[in-house]
C-alpha atoms as a PDB file:
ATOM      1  CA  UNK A   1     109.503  49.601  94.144  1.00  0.00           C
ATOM      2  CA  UNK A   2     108.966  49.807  90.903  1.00  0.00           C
ATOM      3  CA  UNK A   3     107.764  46.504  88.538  1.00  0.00           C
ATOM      4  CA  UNK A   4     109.322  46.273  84.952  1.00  0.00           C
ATOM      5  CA  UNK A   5     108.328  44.924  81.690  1.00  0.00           C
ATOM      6  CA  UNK A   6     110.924  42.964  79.457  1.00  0.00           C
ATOM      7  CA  UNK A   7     111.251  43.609  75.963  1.00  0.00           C
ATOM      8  CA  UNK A   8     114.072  41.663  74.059  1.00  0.00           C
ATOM      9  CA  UNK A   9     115.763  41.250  77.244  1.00  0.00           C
ATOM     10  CA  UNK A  10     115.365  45.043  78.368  1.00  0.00           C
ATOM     11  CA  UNK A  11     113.890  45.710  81.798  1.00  0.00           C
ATOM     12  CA  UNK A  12     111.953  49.278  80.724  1.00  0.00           C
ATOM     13  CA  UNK A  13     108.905  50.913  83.067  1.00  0.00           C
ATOM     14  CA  UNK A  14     105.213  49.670  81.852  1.00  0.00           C
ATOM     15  CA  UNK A  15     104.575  53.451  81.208  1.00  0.00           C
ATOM     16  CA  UNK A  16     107.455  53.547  78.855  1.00  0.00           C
ATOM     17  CA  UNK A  17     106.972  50.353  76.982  1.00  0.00           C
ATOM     18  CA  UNK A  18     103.035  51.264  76.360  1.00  0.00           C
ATOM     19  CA  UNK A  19     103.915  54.822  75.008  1.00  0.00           C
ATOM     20  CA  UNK A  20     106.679  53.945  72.441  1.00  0.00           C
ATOM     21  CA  UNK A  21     104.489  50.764  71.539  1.00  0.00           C
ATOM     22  CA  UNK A  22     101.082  52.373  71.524  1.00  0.00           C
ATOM     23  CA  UNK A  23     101.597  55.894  71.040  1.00  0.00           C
ATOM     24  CA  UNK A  24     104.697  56.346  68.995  1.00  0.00           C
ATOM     25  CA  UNK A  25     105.089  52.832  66.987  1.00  0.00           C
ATOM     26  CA  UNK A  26     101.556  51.771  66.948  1.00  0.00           C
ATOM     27  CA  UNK A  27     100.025  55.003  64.746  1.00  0.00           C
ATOM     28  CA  UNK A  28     103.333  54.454  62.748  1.00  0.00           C
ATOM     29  CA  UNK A  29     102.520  50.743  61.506  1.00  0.00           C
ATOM     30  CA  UNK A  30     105.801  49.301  62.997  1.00  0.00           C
ATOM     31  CA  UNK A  31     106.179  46.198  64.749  1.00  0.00           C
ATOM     32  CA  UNK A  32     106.945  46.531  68.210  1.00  0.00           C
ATOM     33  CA  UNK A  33     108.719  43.260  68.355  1.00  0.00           C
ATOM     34  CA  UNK A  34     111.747  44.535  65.563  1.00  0.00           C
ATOM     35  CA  UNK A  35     111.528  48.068  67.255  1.00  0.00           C
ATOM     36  CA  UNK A  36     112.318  46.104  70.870  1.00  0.00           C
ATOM     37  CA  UNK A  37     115.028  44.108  69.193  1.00  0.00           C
ATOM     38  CA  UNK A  38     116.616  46.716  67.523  1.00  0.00           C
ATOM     39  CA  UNK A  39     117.241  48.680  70.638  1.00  0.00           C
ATOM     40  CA  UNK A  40     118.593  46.122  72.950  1.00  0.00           C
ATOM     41  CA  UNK A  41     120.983  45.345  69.791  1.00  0.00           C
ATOM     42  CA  UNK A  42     121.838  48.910  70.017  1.00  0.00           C
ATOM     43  CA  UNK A  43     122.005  48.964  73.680  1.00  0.00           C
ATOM     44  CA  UNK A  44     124.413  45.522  73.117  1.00  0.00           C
ATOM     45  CA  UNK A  45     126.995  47.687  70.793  1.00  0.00           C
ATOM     46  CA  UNK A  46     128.050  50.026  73.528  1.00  0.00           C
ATOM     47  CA  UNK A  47     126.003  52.531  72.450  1.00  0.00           C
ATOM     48  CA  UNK A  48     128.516  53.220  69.766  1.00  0.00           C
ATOM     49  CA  UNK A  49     128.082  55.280  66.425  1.00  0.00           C
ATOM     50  CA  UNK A  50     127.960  52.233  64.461  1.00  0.00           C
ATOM     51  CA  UNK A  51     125.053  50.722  66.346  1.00  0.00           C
ATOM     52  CA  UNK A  52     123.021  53.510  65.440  1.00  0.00           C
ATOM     53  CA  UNK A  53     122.136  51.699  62.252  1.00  0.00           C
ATOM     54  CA  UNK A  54     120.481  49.315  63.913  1.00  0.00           C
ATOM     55  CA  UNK A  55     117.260  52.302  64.775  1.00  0.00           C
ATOM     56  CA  UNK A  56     118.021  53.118  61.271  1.00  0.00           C
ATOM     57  CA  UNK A  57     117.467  49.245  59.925  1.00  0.00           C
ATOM     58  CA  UNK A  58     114.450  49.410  62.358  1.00  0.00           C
ATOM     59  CA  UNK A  59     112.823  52.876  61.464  1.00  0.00           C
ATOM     60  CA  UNK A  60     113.260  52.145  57.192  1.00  0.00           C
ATOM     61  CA  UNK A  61     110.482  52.900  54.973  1.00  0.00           C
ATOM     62  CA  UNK A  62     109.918  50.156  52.419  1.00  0.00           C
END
């Protein structure tokens, strides 16, 4: 049986969840927290085309 982690409500695999936070976000300088969010607001739309600008919002360069 596998144990999950929750991130803004998702249930992801503790492998998972370290990688995109440590590996992929971390050396990035984004916030794991608005990455997290972002997602499960994606995930919330249906996976539709138009939730697709929420990664966008959450991947921006200021």
């Amino acid at each position: 049986m596998t144990n999950y982690v929750t991130r803004a409500g998702i249930q992801t695999d503790p492998a998972l969840a370290a990688f995109v936070e440590r590996e992929v976000l971390g050396p990035l300088g984004h916030d794991a927290n608005n990455f997290w969010e972002g997602f499960a607001s994606l995930l919330g739309d249906g996976h539709s085309v138009h939730g697709l600008g929420n990664i966008a919002k959450c991947f921006s360069l200021k």
